[in-house]
Protein backbone atom coordinates (compact mmCIF):
# COMPACT_ATOMS: atom_id res chain seq x y z
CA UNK A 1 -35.02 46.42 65.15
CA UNK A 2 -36.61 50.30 65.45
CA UNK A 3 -35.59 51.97 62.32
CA UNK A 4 -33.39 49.83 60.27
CA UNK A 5 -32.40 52.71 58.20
CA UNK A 6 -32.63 56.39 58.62
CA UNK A 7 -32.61 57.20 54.91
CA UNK A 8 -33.30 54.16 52.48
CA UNK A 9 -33.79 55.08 48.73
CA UNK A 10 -32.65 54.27 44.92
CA UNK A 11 -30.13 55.69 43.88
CA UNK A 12 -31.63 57.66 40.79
CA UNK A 13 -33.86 58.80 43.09
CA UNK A 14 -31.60 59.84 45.70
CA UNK A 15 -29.88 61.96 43.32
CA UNK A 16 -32.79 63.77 42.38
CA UNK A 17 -33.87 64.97 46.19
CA UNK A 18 -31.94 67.57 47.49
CA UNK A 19 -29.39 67.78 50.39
CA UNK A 20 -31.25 69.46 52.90
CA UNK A 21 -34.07 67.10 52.24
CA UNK A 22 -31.80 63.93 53.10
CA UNK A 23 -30.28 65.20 56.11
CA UNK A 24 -32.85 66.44 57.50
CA UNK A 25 -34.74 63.08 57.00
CA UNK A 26 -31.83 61.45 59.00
CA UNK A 27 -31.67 64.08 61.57
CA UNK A 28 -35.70 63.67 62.13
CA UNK A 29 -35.19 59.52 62.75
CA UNK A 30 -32.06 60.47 65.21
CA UNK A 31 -33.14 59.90 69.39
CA UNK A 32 -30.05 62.54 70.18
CA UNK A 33 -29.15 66.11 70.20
CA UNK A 34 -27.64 66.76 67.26
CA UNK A 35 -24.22 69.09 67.13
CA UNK A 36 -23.48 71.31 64.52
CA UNK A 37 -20.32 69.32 63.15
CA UNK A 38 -22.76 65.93 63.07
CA UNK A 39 -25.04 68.18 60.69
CA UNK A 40 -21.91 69.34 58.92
CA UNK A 41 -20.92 65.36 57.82
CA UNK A 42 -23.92 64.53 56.82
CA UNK A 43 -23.91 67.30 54.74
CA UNK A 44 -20.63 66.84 52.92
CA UNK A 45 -21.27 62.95 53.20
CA UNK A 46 -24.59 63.54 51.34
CA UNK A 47 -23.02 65.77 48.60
CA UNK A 48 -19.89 63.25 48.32
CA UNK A 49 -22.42 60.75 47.31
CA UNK A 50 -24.27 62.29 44.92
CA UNK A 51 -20.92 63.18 43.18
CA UNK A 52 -20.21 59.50 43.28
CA UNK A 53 -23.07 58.25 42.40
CA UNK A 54 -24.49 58.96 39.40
CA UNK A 55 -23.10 55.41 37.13
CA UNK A 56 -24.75 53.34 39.93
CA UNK A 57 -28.23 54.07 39.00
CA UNK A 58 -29.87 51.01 39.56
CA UNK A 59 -28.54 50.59 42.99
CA UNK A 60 -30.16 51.56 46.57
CA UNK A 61 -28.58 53.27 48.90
CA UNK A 62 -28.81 53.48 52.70
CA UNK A 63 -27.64 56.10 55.00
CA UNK A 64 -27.21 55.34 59.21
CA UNK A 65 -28.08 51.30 58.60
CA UNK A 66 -28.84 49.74 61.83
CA UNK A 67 -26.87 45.80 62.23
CA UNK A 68 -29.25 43.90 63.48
CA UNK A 69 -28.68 43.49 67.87
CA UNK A 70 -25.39 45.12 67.40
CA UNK A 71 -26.40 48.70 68.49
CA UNK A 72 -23.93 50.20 66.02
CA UNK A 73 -25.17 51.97 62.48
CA UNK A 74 -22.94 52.19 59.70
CA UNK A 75 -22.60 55.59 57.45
CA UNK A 76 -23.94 54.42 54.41
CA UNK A 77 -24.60 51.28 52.44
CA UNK A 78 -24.90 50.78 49.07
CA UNK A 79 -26.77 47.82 47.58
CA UNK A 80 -25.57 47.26 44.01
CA UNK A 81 -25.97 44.28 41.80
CA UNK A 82 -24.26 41.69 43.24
CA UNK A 83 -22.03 43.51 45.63
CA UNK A 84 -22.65 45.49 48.98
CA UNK A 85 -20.75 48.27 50.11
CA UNK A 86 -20.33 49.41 53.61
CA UNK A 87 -19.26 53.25 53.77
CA UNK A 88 -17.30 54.48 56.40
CA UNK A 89 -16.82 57.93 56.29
CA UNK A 90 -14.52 60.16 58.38
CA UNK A 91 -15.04 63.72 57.02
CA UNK A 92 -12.24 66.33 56.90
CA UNK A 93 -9.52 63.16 57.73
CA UNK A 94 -5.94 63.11 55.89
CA UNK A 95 -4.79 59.88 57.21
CA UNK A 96 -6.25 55.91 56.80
CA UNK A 97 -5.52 55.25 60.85
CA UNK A 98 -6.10 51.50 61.53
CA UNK A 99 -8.51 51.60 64.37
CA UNK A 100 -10.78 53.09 61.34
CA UNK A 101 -10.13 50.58 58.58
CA UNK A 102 -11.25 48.03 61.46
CA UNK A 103 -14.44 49.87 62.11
CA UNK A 104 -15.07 50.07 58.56
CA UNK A 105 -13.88 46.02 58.36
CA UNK A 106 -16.05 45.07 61.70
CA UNK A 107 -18.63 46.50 60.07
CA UNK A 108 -18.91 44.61 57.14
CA UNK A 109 -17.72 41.32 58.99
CA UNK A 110 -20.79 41.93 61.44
CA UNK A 111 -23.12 42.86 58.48
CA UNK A 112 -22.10 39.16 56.60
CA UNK A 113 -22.32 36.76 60.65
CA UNK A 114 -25.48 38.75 61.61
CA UNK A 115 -27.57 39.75 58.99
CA UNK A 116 -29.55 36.42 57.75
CA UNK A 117 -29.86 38.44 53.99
CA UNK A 118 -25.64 38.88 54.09
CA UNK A 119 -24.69 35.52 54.58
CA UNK A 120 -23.70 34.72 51.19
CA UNK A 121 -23.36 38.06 50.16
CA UNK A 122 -19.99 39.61 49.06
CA UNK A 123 -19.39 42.95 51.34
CA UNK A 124 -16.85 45.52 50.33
CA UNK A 125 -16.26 47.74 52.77
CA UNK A 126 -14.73 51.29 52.05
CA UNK A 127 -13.18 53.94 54.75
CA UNK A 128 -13.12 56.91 52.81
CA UNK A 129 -11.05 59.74 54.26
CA UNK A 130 -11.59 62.89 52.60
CA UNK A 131 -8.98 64.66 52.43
CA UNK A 132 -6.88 61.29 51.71
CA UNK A 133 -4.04 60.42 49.52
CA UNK A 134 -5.77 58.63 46.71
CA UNK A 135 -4.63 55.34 46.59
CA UNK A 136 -5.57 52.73 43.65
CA UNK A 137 -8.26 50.74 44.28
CA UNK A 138 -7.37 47.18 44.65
CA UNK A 139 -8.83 43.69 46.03
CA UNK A 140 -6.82 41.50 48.50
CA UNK A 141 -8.09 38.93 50.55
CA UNK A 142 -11.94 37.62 50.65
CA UNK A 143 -12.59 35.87 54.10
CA UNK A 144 -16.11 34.54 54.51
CA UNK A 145 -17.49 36.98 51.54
CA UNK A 146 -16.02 40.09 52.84
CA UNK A 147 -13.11 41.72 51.32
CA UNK A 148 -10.75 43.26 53.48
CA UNK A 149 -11.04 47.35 53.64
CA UNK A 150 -9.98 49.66 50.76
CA UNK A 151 -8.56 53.29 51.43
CA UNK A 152 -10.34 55.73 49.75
CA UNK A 153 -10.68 59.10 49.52
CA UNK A 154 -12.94 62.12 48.26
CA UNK A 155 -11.56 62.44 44.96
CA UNK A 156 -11.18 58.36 44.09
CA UNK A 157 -14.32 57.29 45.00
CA UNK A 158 -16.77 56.49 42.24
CA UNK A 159 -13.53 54.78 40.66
CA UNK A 160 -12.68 52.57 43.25
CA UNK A 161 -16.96 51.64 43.44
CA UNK A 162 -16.30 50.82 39.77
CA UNK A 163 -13.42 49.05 39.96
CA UNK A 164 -14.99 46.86 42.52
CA UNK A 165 -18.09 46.66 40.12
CA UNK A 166 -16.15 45.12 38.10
CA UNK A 167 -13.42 43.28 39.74
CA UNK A 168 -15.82 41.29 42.07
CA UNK A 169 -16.84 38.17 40.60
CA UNK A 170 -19.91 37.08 43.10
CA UNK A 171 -22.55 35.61 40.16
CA UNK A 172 -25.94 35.81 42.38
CA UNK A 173 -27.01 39.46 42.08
CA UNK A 174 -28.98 41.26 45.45
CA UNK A 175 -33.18 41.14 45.44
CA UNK A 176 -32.88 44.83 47.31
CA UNK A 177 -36.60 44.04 48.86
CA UNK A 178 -35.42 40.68 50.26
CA UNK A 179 -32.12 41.60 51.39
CA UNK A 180 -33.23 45.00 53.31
CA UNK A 181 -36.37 42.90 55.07
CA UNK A 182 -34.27 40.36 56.30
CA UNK A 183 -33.62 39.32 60.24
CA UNK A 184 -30.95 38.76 62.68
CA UNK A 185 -29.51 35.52 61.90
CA UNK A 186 -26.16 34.33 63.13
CA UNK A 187 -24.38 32.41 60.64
CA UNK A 188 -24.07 28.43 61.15
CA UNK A 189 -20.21 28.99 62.07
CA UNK A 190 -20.72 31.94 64.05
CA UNK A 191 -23.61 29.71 66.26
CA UNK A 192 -20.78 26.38 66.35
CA UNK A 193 -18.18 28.78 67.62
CA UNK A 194 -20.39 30.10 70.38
CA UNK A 195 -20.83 26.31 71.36
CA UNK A 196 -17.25 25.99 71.76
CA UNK A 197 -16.67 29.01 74.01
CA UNK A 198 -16.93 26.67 77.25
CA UNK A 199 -15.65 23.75 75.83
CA UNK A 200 -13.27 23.09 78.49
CA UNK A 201 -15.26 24.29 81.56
CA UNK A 202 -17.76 23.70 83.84
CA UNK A 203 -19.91 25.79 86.11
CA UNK A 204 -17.79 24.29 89.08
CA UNK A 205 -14.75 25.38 87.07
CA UNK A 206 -15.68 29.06 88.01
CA UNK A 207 -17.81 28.53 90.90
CA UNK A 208 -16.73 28.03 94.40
CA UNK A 209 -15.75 24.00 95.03
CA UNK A 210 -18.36 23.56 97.51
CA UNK A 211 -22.02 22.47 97.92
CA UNK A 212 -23.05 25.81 95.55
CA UNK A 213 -20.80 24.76 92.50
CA UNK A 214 -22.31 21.41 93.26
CA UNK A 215 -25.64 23.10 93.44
CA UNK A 216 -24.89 24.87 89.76
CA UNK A 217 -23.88 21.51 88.31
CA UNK A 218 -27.25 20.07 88.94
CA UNK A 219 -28.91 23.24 88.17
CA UNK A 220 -27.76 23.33 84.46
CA UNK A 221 -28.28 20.08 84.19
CA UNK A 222 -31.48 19.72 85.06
CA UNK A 223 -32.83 22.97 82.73
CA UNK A 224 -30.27 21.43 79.96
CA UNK A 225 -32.56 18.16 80.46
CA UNK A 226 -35.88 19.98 80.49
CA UNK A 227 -34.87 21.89 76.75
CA UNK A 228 -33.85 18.37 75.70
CA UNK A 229 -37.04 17.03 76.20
CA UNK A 230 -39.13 20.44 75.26
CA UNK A 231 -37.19 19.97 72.39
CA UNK A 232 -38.22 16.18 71.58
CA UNK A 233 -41.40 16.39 72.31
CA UNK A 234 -42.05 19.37 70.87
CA UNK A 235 -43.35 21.59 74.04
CA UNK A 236 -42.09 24.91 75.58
CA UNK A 237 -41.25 25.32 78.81
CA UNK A 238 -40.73 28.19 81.22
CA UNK A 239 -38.20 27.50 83.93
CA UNK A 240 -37.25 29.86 86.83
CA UNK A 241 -33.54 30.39 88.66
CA UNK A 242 -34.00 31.47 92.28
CA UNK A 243 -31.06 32.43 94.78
CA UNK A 244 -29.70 34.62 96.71
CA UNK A 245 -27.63 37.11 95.90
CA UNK A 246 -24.23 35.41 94.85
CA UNK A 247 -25.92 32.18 94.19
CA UNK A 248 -24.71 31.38 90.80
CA UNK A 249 -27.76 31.93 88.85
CA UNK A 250 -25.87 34.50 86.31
CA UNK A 251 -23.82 31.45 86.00
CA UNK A 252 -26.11 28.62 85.41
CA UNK A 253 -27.73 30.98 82.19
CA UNK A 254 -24.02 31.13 80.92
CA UNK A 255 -23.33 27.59 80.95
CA UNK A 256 -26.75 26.78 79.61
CA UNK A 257 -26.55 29.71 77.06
CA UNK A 258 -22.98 28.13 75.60
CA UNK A 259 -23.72 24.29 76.23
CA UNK A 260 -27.19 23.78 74.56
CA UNK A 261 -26.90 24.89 71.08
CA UNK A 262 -27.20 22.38 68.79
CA UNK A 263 -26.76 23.50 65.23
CA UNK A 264 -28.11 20.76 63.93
CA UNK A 265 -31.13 20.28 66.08
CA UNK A 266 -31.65 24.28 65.10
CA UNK A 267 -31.66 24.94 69.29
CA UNK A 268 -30.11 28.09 69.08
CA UNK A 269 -29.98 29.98 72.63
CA UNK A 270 -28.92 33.41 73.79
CA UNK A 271 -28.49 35.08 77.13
CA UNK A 272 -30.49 38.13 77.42
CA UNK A 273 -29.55 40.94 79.52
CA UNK A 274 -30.48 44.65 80.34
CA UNK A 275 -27.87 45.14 82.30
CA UNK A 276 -25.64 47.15 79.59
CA UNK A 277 -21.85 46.79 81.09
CA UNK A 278 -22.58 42.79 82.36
CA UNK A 279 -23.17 42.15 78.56
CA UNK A 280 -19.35 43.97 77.53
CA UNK A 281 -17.91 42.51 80.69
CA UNK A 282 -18.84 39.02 79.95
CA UNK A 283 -18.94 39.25 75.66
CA UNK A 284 -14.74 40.65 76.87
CA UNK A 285 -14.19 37.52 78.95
CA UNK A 286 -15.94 34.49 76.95
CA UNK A 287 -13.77 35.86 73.90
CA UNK A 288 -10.55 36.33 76.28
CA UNK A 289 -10.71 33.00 77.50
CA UNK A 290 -11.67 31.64 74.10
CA UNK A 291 -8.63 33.35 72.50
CA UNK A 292 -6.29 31.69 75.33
CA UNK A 293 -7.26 28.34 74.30
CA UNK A 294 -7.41 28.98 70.25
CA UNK A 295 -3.97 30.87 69.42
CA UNK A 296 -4.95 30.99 65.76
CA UNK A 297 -8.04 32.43 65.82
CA UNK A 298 -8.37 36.40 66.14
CA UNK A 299 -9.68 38.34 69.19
CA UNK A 300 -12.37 39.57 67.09
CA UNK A 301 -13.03 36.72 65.66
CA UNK A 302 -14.07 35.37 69.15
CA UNK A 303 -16.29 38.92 70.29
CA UNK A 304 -18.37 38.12 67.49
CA UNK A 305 -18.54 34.30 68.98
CA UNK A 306 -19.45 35.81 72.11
CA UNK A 307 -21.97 38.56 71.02
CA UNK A 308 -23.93 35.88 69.76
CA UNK A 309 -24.42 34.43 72.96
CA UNK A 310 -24.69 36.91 75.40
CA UNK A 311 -27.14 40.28 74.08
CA UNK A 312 -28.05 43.64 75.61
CA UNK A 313 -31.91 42.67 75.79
CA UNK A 314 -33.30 45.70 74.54
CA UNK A 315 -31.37 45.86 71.08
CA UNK A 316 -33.11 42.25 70.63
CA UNK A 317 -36.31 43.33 72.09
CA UNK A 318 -36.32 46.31 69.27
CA UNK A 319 -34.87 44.40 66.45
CA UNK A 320 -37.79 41.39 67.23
CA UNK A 321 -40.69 44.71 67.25
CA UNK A 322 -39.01 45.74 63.94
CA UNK A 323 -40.31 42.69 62.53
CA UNK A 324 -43.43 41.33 64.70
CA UNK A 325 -44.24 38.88 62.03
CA UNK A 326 -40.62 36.96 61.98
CA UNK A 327 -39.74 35.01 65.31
CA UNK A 328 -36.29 35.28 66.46
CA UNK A 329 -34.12 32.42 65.37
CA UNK A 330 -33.14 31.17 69.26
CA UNK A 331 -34.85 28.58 70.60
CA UNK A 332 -33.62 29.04 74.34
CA UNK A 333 -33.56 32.25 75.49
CA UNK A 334 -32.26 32.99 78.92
CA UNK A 335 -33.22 36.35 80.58
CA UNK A 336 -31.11 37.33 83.65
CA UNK A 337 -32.60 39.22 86.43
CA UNK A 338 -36.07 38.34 85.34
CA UNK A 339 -37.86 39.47 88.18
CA UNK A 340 -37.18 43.05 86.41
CA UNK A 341 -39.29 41.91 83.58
CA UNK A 342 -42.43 44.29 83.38
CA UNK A 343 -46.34 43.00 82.41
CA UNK A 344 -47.78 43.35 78.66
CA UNK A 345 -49.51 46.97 79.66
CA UNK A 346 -46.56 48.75 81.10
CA UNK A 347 -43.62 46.95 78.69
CA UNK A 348 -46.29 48.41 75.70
CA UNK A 349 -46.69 51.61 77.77
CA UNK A 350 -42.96 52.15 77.43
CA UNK A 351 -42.68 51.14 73.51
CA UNK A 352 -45.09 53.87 72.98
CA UNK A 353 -43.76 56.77 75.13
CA UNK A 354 -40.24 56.08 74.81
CA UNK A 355 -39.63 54.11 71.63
CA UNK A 356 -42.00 55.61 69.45
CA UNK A 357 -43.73 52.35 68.65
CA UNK A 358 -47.11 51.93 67.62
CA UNK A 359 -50.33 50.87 70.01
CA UNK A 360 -48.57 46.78 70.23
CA UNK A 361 -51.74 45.49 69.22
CA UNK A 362 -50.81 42.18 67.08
CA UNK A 363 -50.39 39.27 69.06
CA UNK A 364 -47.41 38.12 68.09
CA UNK A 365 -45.98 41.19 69.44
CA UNK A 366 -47.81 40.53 72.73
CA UNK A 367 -46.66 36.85 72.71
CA UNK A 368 -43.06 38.42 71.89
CA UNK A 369 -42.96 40.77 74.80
CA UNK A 370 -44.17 38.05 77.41
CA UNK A 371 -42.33 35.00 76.14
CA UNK A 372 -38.90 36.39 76.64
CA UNK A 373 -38.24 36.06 79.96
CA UNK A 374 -36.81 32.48 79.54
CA UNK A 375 -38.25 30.28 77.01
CA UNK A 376 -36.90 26.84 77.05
CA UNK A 377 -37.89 25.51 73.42
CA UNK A 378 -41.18 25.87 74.69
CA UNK A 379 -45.64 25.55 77.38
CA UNK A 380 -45.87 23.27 80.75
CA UNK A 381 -43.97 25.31 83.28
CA UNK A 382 -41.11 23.90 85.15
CA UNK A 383 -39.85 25.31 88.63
């Protein structure tokens, strides 16, 4: 997933490299023009930390950590026995507003559904606000191994670390090595609520009632028959969607990317797309419609349900690069507007130039950048 980290280290030695050394570490892995006041946060961030620090010596810590697909990097992270702590940092803030403590939370909550090595984790996530009230530290509810968000500020925050140290009762400490190297991963739940986001529609219940909803109907079908039996008899298949304009075919990957997972059967499908604002519009109105029909589950609850369904394909194209040797969990993978899709030479052209990749020489990275334009479970292709 590019660089999963832009500053990974142990904490003892952490505190023995300098500021200027950090930062500019993290400044050299950042793609952007960097402002002064960004270089200013990192700074005080930096310091903050090695303030905090020092009685956590035998933890790692991780500075601008990537969530795997999610496209979003949280401040810092530190790794420490058997907890890990998601660091939210707002710099110079006086207040605790609640559009940050659910940053901080969604953070963590995204961290624990998407990152294989965080399932059964606990998460603690922190927004520290620096110029804060200091509040005392002090655990509430713990919903799927993540704790909702403590307040913290500048002055409080190596005691409310060790509070949590030890107030948190997880027994299976963190292997660092195993943890940090692991893959995207929805959780089981995460994948069963994804199945559930069309449970009460059809492609002709948002197509047109005529001969093309018809048209979609037997569509879907027919691909949802072909992974079936890819699936069984243990083949791969490559099927292609053609149309005009307005056709449906957006629509037959959507009902085939939230009708064929089968936990059980470990078919786990995704729709792939590079077409940045389809992937909000869509991930906004899967978990919309999903809310309507499940009053007591939460909004963001349901995004989550959705982003693991329908992904920007070039945060899962980097995050499967990051780690050539691991396949991606889906087994069906739908890529929309596939006739974009560009040949071995110019997609590894591109990695080079743009994304700073290596000459893609192994061939599971050449099987990787080929294969994703719509495997079906599987190799005879199917028209």
């Amino acid at each position: 997933m590019g660089v999963r980290a832009f500053y990974t280290a142990r904490v003892v030695d952490f505190l023995r490299e300098s500021v200027n050394s950090i930062v500019g570490e993290i400044s050299q892995q950042h793609s952007q023009d960097i402002v002064q006041s960004q270089m200013g946060a990192w700074v005080a961030e930096v310091e903050l930390l090695k303030q905090s620090l020092t009685i956590f010596v035998g933890g790692h810590i991780l500075l601008e950590l990537q969530i795997p697909r999610m496209g979003r990097r949280a401040d810092a992270v530190l790794v420490y026995r058997n907890v890990i702590y998601v660091l939210e940092f707002k710099i110079g803030a006086a207040d605790y507003h609640s559009h940050d403590l659910r940053q901080a939370h969604g953070y963590a909550i995204d961290l624990h559904h998407f990152h294989e090595g965080s399932h059964n984790k606990t998460i603690v996530p922190l927004l520290i606000a620096t110029n804060g009230r200091a509040i005392r530290p002090a655990l509430s509810t713990l919903v799927d191994h993540v704790y909702s968000p403590l307040r913290v500020c500048a002055k409080n925050l190596q005691e409310t670390l060790a509070y949590c140290s030890r107030s948190v009762s997880a027994s299976a400490g963190v292997d660092f090595d195993s943890w940090f190297n692991s893959a995207y991963k929805p959780t089981p739940t995460i994948v069963e609520a994804a199945q559930a986001l069309y449970a009460n529609h059809e492609v002709s219940d948002i197509a047109r009632n005529d001969a093309g909803a018809r048209n979609l109907r037997v569509t879907s079908s027919e691909i949802l028959k072909i992974v079936h039996e890819a699936r069984i008899m243990k083949q791969k298949a490559i099927c292609f969607v053609t149309g005009v304009p307005g056709a449906g075919k957006t629509l037959v990957g959507l009902n085939i990317a939230t009708s064929s997972v089968k936990a059980d059967d470990d078919e786990h499908a995704v729709f792939l797309s590079g077409n940045g604002p389809l992937v909000e519009v869509l991930t906004e109105a899967l978990a919309r419609d999903a809310k309507a029909r499940n009053p007591n589950t939460s909004k963001e609850q349901e995004l989550r349900s959705a982003a693991a369904k329908i992904q920007n394909i070039h945060k899962f194209r980097d995050d499967a690069l990051g780690s050539p040797e691991k396949a991606p969990p889906e087994r069906v993978v739908i890529f929309d507007e596939a006739q974009r899709a560009w040949d071995v030479s110019s997609t590894s052209k591109f990695m080079v130039q743009k994304r700073g990749q290596k000459t893609l020489r192994s061939p599971s990275q050449i099987f990787l950048l080929v294969s994703w334009i719509a495997i079906l479970t599987g190799v005879s292709s199917s028209h």
